[in-house]
Protein backbone atom coordinates (compact mmCIF):
# COMPACT_ATOMS: atom_id res chain seq x y z
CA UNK A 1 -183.43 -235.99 -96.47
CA UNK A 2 -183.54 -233.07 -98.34
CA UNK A 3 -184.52 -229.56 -96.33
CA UNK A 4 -182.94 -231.00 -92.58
CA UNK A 5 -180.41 -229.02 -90.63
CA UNK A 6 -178.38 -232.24 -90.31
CA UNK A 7 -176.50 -230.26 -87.49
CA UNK A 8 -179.39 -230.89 -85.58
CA UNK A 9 -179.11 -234.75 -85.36
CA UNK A 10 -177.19 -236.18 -83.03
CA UNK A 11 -173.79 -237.55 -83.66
CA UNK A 12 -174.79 -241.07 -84.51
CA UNK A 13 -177.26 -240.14 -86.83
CA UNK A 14 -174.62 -237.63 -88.73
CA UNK A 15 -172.26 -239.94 -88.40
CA UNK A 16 -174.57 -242.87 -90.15
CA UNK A 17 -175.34 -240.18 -92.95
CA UNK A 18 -171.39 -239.16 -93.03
CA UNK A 19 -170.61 -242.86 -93.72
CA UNK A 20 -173.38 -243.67 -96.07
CA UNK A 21 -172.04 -241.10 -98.24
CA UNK A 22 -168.24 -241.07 -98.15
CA UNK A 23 -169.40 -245.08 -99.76
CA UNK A 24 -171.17 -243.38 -102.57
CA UNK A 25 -168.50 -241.42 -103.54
CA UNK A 26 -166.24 -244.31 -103.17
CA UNK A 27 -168.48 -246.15 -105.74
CA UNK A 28 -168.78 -243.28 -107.88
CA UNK A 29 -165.28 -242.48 -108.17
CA UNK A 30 -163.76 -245.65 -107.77
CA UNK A 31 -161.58 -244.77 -104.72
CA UNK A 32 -161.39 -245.54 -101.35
CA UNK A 33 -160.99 -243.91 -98.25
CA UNK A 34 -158.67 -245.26 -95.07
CA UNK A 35 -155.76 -244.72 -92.43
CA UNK A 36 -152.06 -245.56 -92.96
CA UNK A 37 -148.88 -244.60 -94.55
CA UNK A 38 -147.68 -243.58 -97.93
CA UNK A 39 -144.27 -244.73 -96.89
CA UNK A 40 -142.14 -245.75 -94.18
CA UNK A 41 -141.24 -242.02 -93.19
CA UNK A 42 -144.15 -240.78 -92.58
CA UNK A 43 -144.24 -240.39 -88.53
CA UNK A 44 -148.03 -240.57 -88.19
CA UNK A 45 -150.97 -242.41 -89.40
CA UNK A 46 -153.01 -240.29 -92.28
CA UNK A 47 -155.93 -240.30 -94.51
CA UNK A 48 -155.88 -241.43 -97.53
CA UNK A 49 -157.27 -241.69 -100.79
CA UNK A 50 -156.53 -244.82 -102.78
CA UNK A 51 -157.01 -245.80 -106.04
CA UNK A 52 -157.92 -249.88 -105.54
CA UNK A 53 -157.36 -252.64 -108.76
CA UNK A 54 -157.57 -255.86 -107.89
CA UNK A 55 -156.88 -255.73 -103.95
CA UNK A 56 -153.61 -253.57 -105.16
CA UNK A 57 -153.15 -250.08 -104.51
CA UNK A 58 -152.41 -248.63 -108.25
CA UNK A 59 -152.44 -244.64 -106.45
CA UNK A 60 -152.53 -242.60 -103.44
CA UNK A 61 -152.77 -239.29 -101.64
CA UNK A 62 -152.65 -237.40 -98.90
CA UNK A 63 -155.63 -236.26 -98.02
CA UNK A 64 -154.97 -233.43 -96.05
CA UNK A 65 -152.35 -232.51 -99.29
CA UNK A 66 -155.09 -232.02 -101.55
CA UNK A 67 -156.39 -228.47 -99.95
CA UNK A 68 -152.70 -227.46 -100.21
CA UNK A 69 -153.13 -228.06 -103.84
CA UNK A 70 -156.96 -227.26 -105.02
């Protein structure tokens, strides 16, 4: 879909395309995306960015903490 103004596509479409790709990069990096706690403090849900080995979480991260630290 190379050339499109994806802003022009309505939200299901971008949000089909948004998808599709957040599960290549999950396959190409070998990390997942979801919602939940890093531990019982936290005082909201989050996004995170897991690291997945054999249905056990081996390493997280905020997400949001990563554009405090790139």
């Amino acid at each position: 879909m190379k050339g499109i103004n994806y802003k022009n596509l309505s939200f299901q479409e971008r949000a089909k395309l948004f998808k599709e790709a957040i599960q290549k990069s999950e396959k190409k990096y070998g990390l997942e995306i979801c919602a939940g706690y890093i531990n019982s403090w936290d005082d909201s849900e989050n996004l995170l960015i897991q690291e997945v080995v054999n249905d056990e979480v081996k390493n997280e991260v905020y997400f949001d903490t990563l554009r405090k630290e790139l």
